[in-house]
N, C-alpha and C. Protein backbone atom coordinates (compact mmCIF):
# COMPACT_ATOMS: atom_id res chain seq x y z
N UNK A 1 116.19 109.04 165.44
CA UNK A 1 115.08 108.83 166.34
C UNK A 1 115.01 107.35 166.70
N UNK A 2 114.89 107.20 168.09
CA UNK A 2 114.68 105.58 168.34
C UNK A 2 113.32 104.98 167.95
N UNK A 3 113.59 103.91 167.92
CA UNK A 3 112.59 103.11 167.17
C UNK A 3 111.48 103.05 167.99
N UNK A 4 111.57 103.18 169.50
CA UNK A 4 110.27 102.57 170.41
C UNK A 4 109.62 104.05 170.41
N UNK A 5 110.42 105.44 170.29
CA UNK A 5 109.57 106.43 170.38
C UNK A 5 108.82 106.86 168.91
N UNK A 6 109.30 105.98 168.12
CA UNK A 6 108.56 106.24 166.92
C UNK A 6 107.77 105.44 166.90
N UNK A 7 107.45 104.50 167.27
CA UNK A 7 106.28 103.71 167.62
C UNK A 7 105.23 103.73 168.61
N UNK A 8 105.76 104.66 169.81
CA UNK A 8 104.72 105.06 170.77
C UNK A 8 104.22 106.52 169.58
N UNK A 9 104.94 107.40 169.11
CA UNK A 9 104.40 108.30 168.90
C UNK A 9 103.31 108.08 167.96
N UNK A 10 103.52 107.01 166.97
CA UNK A 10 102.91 106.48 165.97
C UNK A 10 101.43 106.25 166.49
N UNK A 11 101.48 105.38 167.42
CA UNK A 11 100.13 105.12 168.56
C UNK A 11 99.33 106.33 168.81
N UNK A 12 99.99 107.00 169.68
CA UNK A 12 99.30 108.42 169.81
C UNK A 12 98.58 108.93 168.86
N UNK A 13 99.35 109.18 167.97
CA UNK A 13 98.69 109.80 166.78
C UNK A 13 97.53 109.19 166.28
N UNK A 14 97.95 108.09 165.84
CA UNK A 14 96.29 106.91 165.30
C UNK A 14 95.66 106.90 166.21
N UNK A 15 95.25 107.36 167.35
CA UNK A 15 94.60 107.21 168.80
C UNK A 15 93.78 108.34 169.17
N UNK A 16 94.59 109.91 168.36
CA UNK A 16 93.84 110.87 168.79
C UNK A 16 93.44 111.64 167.25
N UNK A 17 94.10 110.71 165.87
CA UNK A 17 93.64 111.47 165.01
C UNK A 17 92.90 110.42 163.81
N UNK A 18 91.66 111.26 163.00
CA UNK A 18 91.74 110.22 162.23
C UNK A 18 92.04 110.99 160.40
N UNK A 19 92.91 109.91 160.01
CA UNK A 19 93.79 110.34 159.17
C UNK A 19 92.92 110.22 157.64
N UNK A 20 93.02 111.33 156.98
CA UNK A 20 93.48 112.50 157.04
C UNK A 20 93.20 113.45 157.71
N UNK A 21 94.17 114.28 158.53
CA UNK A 21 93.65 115.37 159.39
C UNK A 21 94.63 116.24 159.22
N UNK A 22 94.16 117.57 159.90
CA UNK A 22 94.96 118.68 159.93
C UNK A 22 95.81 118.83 160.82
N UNK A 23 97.12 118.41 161.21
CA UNK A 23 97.84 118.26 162.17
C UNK A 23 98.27 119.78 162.26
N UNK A 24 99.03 120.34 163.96
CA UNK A 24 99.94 121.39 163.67
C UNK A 24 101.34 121.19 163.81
N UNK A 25 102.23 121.65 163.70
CA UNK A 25 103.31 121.55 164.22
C UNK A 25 104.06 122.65 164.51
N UNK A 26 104.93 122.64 165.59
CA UNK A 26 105.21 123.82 166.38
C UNK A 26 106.96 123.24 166.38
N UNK A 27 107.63 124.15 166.00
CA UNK A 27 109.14 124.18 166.56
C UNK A 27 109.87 125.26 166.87
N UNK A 28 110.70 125.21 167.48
CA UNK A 28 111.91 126.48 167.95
C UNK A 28 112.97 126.20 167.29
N UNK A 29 113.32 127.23 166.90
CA UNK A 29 114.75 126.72 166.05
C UNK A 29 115.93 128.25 166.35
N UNK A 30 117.05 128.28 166.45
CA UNK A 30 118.16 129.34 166.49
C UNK A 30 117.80 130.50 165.08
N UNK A 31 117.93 131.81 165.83
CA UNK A 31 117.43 132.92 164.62
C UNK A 31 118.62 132.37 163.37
N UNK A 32 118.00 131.96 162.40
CA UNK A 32 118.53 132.30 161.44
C UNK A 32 118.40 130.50 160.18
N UNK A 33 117.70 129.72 161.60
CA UNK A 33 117.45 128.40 160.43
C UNK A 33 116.10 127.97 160.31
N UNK A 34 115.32 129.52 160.39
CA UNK A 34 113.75 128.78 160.25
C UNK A 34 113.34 128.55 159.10
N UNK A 35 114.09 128.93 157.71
CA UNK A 35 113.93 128.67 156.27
C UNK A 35 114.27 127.08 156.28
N UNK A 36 115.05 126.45 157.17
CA UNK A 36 115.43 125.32 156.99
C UNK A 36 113.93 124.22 157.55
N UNK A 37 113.04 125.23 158.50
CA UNK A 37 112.10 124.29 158.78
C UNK A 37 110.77 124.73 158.14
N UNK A 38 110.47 125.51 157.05
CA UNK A 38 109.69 126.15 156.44
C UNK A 38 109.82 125.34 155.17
N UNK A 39 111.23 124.95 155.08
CA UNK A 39 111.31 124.15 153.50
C UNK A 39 110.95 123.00 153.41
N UNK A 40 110.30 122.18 154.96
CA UNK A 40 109.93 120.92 155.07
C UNK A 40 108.58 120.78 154.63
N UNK A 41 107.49 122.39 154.59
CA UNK A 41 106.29 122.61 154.44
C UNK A 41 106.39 123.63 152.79
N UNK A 42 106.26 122.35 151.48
CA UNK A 42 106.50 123.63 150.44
C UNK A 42 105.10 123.96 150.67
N UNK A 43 104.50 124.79 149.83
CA UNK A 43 102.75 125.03 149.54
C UNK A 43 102.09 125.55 151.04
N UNK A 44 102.70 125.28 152.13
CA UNK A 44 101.70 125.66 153.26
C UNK A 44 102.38 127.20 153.79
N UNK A 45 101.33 127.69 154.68
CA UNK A 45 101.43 128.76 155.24
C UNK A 45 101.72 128.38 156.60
N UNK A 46 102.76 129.17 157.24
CA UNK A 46 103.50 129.04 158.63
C UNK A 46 103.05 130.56 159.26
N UNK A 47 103.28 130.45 160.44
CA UNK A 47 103.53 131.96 161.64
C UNK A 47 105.10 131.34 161.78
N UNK A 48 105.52 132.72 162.22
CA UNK A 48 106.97 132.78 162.60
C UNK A 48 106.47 133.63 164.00
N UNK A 49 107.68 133.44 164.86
CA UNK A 49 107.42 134.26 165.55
C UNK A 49 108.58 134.63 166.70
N UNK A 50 109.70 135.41 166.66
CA UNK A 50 111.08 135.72 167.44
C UNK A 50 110.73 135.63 169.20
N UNK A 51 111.64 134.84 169.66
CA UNK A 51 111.80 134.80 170.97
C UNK A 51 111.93 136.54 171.76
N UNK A 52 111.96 136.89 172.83
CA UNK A 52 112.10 137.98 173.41
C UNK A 52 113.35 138.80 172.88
N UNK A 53 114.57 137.74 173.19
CA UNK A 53 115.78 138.51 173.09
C UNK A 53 116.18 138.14 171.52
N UNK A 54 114.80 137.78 170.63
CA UNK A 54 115.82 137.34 169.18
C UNK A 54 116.42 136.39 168.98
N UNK A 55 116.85 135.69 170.37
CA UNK A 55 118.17 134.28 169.53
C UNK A 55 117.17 132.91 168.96
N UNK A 56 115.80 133.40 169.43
CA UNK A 56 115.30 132.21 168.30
C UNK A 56 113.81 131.95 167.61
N UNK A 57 113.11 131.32 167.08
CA UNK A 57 112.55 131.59 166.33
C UNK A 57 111.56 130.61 166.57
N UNK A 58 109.96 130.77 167.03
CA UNK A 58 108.99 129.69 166.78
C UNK A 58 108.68 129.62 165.59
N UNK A 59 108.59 128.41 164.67
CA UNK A 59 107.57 128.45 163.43
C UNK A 59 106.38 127.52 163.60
N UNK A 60 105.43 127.82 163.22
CA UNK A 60 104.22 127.13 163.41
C UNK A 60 103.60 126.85 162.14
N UNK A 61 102.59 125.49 161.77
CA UNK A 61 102.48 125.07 160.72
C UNK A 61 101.68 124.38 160.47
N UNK A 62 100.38 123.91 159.68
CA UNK A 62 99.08 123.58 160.03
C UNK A 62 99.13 123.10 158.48
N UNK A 63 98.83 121.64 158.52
CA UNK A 63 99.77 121.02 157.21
C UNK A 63 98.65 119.69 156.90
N UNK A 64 97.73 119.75 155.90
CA UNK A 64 97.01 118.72 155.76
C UNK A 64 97.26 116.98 155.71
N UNK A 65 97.32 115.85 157.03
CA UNK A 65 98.78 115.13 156.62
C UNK A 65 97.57 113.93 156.52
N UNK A 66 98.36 113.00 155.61
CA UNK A 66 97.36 111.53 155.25
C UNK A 66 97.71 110.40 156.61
N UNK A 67 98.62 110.40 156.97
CA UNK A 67 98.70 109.59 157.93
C UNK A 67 99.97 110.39 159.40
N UNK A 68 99.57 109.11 159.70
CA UNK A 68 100.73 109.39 161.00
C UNK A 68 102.55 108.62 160.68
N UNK A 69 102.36 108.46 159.80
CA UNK A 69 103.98 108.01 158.88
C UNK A 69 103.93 109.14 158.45
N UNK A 70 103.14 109.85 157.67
CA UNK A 70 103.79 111.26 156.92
C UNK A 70 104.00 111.89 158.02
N UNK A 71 103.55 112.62 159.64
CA UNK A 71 103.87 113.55 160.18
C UNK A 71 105.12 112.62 160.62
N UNK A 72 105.31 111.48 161.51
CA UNK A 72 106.84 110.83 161.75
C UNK A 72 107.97 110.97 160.87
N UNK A 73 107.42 111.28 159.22
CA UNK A 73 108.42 111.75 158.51
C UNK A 73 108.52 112.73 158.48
N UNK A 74 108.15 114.07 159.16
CA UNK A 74 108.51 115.47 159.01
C UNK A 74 108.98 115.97 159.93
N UNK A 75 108.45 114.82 161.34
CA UNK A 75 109.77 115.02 162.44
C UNK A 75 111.12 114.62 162.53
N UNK A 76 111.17 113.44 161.33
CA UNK A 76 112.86 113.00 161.57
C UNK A 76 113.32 113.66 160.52
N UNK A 77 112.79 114.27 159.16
CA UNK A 77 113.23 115.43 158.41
C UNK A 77 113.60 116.36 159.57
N UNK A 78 112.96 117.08 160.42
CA UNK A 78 113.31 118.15 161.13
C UNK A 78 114.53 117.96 162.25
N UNK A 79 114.42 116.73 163.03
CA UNK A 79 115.07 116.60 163.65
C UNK A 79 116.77 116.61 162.95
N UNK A 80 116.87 116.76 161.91
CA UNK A 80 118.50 116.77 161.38
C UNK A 80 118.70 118.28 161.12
N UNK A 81 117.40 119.43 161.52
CA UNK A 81 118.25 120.94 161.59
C UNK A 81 118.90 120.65 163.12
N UNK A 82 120.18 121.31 162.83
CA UNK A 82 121.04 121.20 164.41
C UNK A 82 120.16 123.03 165.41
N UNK A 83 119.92 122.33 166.22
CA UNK A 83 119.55 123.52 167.56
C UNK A 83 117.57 123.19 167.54
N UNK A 84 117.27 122.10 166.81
CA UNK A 84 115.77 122.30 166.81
C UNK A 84 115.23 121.90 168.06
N UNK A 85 113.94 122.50 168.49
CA UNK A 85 113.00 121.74 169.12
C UNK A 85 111.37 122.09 168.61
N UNK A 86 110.77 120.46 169.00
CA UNK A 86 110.21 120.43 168.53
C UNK A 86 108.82 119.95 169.76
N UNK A 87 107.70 121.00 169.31
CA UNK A 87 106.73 121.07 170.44
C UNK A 87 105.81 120.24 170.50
């Protein structure tokens, strides 16, 4: 992740949240690596939910976070599953 978008995103976040808050997070990932983005959340509860034709997978995730460094760290954790996106 580049450095200036981790620093605008950083902004955002301290801007629209105040920390600690309940962030969500939403990603798409290829059927078959949503355990890979479920394992970033141990202890919490996710929705899953299959695209039309199956080839992929929303997981959704509502994750009590202390700051806006912990959620920047669960996007560049995520960003190393290959096929992710992230909403």
């Amino acid at each position: 992740m580049q450095a200036d978008w981790v620093q605008s995103l950083k902004e955002k976040l301290d801007q629209s949240h105040a920390w600690p808050d309940l962030y969500t997070f939403k990603f798409i990932v290829p059927a078959g690596k949503e355990k890979q983005v479920t394992e970033l959340f141990p202890n919490h509860s996710y929705t899953q939910r299959p695209s039309k034709h199956g080839k992929y997978i929303s997981v959704t995730v509502q994750a009590m976070m202390q700051s806006s460094d912990a959620v920047i760290e669960i996007y560049q954790s995520a960003s190393k599953i290959e096929g992710i996106v992230a909403l």
